[in-house]
N, C-alpha and C. Protein backbone atom coordinates (compact mmCIF):
# COMPACT_ATOMS: atom_id res chain seq x y z
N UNK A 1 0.86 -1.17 0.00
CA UNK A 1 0.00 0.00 0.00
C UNK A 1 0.91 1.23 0.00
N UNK A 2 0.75 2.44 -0.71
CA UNK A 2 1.16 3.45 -0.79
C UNK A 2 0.79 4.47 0.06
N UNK A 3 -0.18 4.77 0.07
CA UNK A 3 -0.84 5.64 1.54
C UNK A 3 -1.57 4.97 1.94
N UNK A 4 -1.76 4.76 3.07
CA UNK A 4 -2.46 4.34 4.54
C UNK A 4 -3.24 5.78 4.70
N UNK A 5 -4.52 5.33 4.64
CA UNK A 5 -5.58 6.43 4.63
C UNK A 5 -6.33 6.53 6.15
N UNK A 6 -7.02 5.28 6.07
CA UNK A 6 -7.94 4.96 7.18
C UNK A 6 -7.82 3.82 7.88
N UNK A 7 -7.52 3.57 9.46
CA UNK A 7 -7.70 1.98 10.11
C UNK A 7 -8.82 1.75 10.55
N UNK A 8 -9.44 0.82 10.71
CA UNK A 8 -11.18 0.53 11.39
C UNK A 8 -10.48 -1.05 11.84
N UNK A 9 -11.31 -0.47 13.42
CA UNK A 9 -11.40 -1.81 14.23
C UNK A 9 -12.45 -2.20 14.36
N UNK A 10 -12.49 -3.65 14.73
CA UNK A 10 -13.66 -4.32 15.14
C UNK A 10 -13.34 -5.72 15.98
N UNK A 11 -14.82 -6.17 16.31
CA UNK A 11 -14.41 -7.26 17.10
C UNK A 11 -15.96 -8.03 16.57
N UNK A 12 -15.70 -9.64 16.56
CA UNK A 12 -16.67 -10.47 16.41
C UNK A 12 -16.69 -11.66 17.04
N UNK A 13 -18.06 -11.57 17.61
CA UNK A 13 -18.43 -12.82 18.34
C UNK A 13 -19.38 -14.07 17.93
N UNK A 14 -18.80 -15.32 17.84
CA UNK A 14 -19.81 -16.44 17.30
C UNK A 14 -19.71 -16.98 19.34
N UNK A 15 -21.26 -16.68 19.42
CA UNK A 15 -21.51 -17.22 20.89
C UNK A 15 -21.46 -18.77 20.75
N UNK A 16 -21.97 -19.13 19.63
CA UNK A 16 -22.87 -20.59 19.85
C UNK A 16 -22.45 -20.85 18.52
N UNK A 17 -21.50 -22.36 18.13
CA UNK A 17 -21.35 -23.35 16.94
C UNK A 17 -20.44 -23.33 16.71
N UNK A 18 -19.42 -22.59 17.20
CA UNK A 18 -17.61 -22.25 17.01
C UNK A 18 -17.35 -22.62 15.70
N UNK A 19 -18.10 -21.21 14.64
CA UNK A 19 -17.41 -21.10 13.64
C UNK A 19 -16.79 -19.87 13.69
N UNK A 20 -15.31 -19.99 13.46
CA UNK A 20 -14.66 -19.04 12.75
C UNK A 20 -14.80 -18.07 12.11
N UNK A 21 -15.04 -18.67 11.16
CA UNK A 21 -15.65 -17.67 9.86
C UNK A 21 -16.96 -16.53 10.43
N UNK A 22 -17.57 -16.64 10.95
CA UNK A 22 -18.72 -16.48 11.27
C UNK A 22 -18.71 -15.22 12.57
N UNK A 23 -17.47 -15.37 13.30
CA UNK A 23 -16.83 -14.93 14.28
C UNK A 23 -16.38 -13.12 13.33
N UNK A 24 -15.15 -14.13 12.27
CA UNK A 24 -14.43 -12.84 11.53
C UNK A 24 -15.49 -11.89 10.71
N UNK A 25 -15.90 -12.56 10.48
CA UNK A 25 -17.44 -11.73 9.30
C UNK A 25 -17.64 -10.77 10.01
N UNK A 26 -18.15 -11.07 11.39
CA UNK A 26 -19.00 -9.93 12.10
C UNK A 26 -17.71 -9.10 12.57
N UNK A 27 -16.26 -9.78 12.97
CA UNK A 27 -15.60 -8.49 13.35
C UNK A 27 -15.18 -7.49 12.56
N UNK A 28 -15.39 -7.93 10.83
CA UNK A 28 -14.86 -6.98 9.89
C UNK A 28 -16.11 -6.20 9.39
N UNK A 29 -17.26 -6.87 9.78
CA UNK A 29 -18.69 -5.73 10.05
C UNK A 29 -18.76 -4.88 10.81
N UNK A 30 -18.16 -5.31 12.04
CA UNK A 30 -17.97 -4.23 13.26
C UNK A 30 -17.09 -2.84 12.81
N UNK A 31 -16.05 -3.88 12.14
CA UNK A 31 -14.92 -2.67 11.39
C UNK A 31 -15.30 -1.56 10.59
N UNK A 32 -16.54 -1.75 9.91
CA UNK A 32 -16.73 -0.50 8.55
C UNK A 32 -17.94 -0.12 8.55
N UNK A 33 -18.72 -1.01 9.87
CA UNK A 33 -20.07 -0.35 9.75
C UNK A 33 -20.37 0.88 10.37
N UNK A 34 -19.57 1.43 10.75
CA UNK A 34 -19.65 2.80 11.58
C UNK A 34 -19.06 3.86 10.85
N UNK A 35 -18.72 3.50 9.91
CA UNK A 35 -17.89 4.51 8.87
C UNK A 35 -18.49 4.99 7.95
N UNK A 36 -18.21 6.11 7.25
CA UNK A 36 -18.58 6.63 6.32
C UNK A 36 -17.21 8.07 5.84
N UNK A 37 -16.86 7.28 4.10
CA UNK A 37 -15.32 7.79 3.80
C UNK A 37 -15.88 8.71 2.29
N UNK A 38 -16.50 9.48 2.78
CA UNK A 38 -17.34 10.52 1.15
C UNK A 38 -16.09 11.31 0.45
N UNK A 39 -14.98 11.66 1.17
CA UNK A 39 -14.18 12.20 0.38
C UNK A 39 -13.12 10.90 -0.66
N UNK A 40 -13.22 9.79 -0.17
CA UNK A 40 -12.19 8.86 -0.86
C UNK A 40 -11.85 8.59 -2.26
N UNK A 41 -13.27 9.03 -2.58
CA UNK A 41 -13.10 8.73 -4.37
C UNK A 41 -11.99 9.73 -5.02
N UNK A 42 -12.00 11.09 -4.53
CA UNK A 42 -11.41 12.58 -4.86
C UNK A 42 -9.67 12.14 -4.54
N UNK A 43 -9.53 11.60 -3.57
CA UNK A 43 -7.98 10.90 -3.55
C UNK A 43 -7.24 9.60 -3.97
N UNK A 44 -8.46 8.22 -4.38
CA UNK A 44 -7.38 7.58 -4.87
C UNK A 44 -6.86 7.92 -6.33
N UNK A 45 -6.19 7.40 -6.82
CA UNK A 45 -6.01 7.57 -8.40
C UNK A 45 -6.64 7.22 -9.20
N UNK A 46 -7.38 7.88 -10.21
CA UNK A 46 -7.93 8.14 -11.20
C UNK A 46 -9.35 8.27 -11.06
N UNK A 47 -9.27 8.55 -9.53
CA UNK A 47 -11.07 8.73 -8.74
C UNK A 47 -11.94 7.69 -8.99
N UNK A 48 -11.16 6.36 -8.83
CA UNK A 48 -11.68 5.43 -9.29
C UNK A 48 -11.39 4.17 -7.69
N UNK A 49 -12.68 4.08 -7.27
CA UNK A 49 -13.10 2.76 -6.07
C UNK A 49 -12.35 1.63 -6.19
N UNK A 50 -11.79 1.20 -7.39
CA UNK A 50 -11.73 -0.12 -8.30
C UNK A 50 -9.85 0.16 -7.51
N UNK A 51 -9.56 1.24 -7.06
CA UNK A 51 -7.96 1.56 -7.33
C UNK A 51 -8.09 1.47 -5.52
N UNK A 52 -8.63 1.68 -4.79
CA UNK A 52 -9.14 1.20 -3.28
C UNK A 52 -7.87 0.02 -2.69
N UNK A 53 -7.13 0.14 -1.84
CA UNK A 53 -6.61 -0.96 -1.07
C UNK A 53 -6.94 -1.11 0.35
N UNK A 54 -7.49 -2.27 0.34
CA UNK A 54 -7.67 -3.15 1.62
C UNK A 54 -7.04 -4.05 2.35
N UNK A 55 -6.52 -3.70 2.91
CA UNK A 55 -5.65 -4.87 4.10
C UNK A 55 -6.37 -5.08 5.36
N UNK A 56 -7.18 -6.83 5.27
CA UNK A 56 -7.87 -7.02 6.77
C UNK A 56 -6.70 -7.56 7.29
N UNK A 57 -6.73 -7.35 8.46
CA UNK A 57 -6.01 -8.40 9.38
C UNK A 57 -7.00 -8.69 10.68
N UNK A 58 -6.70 -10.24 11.16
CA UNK A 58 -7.55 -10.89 11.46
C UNK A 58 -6.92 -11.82 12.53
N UNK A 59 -7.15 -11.17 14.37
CA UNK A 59 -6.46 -11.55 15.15
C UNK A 59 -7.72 -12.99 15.40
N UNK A 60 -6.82 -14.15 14.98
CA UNK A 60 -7.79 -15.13 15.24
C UNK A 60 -7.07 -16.62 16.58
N UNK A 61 -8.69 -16.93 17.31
CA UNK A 61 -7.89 -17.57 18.40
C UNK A 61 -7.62 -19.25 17.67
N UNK A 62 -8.07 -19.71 17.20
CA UNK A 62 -8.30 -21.11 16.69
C UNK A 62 -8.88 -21.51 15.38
N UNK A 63 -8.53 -22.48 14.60
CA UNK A 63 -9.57 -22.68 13.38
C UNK A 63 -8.86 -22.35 12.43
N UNK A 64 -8.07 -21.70 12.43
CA UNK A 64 -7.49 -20.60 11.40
C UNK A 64 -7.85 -21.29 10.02
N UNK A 65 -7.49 -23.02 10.17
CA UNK A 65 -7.50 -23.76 8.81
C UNK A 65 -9.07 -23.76 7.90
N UNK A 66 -9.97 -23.39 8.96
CA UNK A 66 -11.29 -23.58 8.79
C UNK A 66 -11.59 -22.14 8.24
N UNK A 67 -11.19 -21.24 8.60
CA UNK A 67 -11.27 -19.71 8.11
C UNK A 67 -11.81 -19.80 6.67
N UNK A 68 -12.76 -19.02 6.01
CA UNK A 68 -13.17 -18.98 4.60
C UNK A 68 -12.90 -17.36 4.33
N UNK A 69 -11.75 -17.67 4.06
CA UNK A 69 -11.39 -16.25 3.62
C UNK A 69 -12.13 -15.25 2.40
N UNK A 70 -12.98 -16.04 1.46
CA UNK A 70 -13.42 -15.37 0.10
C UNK A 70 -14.97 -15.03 0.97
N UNK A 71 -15.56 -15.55 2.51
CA UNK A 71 -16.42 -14.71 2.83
C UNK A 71 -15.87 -13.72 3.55
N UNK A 72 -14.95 -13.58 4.26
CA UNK A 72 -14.44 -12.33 4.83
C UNK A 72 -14.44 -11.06 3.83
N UNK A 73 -13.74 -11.27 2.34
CA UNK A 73 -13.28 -10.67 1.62
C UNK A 73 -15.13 -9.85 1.16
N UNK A 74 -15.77 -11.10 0.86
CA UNK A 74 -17.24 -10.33 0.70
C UNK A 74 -17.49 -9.66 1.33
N UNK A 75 -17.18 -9.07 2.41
CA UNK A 75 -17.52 -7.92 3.34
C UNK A 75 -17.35 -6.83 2.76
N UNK A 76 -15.95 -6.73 2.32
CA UNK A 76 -15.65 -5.43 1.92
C UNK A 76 -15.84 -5.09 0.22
N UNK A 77 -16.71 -3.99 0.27
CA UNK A 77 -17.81 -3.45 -1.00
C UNK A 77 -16.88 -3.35 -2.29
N UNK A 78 -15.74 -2.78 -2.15
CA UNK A 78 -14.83 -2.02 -3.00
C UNK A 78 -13.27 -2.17 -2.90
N UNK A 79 -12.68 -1.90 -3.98
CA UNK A 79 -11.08 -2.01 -3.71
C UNK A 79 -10.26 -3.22 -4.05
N UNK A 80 -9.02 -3.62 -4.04
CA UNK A 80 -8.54 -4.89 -3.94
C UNK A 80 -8.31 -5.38 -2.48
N UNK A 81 -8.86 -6.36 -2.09
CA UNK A 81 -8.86 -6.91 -0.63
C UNK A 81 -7.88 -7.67 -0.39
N UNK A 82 -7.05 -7.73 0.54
CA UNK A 82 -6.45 -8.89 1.41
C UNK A 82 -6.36 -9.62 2.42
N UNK A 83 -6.11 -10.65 3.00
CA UNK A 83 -6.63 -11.06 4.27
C UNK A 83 -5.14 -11.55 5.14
N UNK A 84 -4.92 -10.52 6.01
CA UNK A 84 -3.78 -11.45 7.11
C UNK A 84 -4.18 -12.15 8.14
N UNK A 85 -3.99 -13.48 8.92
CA UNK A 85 -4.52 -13.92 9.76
C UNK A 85 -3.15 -14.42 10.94
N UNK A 86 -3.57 -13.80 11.83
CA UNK A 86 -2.53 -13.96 12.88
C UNK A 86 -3.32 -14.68 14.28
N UNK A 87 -1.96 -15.09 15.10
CA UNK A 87 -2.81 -15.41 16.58
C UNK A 87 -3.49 -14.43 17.03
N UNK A 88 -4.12 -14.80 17.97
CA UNK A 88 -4.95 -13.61 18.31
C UNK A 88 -6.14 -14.01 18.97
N UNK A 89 -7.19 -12.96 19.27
CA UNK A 89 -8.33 -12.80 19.43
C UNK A 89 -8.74 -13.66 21.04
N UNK A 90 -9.63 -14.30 21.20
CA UNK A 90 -10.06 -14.85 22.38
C UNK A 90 -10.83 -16.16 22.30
N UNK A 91 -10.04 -17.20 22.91
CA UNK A 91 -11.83 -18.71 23.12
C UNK A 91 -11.59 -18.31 24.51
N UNK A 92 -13.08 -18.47 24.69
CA UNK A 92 -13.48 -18.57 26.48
C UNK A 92 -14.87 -19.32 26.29
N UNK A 93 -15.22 -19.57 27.26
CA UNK A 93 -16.17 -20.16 27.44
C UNK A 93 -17.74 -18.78 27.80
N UNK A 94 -18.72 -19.90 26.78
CA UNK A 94 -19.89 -19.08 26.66
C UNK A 94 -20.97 -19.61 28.23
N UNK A 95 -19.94 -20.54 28.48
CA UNK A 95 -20.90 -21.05 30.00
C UNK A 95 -22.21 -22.04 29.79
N UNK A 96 -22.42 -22.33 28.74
CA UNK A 96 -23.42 -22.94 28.53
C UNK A 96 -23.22 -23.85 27.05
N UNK A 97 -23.47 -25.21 26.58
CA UNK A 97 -23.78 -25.75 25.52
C UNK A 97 -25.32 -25.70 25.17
N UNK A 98 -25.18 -25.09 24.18
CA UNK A 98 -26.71 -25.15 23.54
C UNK A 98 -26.77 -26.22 22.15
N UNK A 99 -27.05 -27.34 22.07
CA UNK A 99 -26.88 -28.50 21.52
C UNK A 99 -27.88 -27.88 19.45
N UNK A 100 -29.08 -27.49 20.21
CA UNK A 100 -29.85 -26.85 19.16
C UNK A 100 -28.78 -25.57 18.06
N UNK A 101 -27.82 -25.23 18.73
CA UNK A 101 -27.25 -24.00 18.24
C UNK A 101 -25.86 -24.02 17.58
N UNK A 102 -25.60 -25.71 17.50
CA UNK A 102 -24.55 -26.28 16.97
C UNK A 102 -23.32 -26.48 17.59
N UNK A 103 -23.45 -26.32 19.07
CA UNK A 103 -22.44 -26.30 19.48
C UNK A 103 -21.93 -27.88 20.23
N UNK A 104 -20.76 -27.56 19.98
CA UNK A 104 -20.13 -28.67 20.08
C UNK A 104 -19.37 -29.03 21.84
N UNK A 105 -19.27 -27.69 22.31
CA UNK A 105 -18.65 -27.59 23.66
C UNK A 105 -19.33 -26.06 24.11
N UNK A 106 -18.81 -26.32 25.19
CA UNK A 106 -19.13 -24.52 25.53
C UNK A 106 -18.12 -23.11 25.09
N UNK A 107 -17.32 -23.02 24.40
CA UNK A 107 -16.95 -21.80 23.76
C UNK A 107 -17.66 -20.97 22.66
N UNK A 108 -17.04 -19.92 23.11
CA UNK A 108 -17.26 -18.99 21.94
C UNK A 108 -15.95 -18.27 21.57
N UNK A 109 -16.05 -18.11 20.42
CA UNK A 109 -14.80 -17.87 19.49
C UNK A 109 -14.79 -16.12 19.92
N UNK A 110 -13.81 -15.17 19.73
CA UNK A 110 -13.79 -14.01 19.70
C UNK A 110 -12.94 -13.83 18.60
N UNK A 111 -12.91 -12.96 17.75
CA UNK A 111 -12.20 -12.23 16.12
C UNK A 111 -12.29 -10.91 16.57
N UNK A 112 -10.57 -10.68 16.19
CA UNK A 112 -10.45 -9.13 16.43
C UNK A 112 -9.82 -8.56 14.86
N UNK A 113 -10.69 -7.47 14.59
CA UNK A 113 -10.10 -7.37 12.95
C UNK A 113 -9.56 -5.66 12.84
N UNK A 114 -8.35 -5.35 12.32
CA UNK A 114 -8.31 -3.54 11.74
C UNK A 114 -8.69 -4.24 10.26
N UNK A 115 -8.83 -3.08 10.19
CA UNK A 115 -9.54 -2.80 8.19
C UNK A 115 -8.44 -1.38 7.60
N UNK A 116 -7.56 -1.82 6.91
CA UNK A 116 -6.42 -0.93 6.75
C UNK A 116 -6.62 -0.11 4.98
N UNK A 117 -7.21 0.79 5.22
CA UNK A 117 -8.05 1.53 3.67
C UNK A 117 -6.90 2.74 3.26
N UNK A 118 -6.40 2.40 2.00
CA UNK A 118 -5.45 2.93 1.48
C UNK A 118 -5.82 3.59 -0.36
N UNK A 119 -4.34 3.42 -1.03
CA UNK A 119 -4.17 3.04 -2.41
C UNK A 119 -2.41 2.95 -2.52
């Protein structure tokens, strides 16, 4: 990336079914749903969305292999996307198995994500 414009954090929680994926989705929802970037088009090059760089990174506690990275990437609307996945994030226990809710034990996964918006 050439300029580093904007970072957005987030965090995502799968309470119940310890998926991964499902975990990161919502923390890179957490990341950009509070945002709003109206001047961005006027600075990347050629005022064109398509010229947009995205770098997620994705503090993850477990699973990593299970991760579906091309839904993470669907999150983000515009740009060329990438996905880093590092240790990270949190399992603890949700205190309860809910059998109906897919879960397999009592955790819940925690995903901690920046959203790194450049060109």
């Amino acid at each position: 990336m050439e300029q580093l414009m904007f970072i957005e954090t987030g965090m995502g929680i799968d309470v119940h079914g310890q998926n991964i994926t499902k975990a990161a989705v919502r923390a890179v929802k957490n990341a950009i749903h509070f945002n709003s970037m109206p001047g961005i088009r006027s600075v990347l090059p050629g005022n064109s969305l398509d010229n947009m760089v995205v770098n997620v990174k994705l503090a993850v506690p477990c699973d990593k292999e299970a991760l579906d990275i091309n839904a993470v990437k669907e999150c983000i609307p515009f740009g060329k996307v990438s996905v880093e996945i590092m240790d990270g994030g949190m399992l603890t226990t949700s205190g309860i198995v809910i059998e109906e809710k897919g879960d397999q034990n009592d955790f819940m996964y925690i995903v901690v994500a920046s959203v790194e918006v450049g060109y």
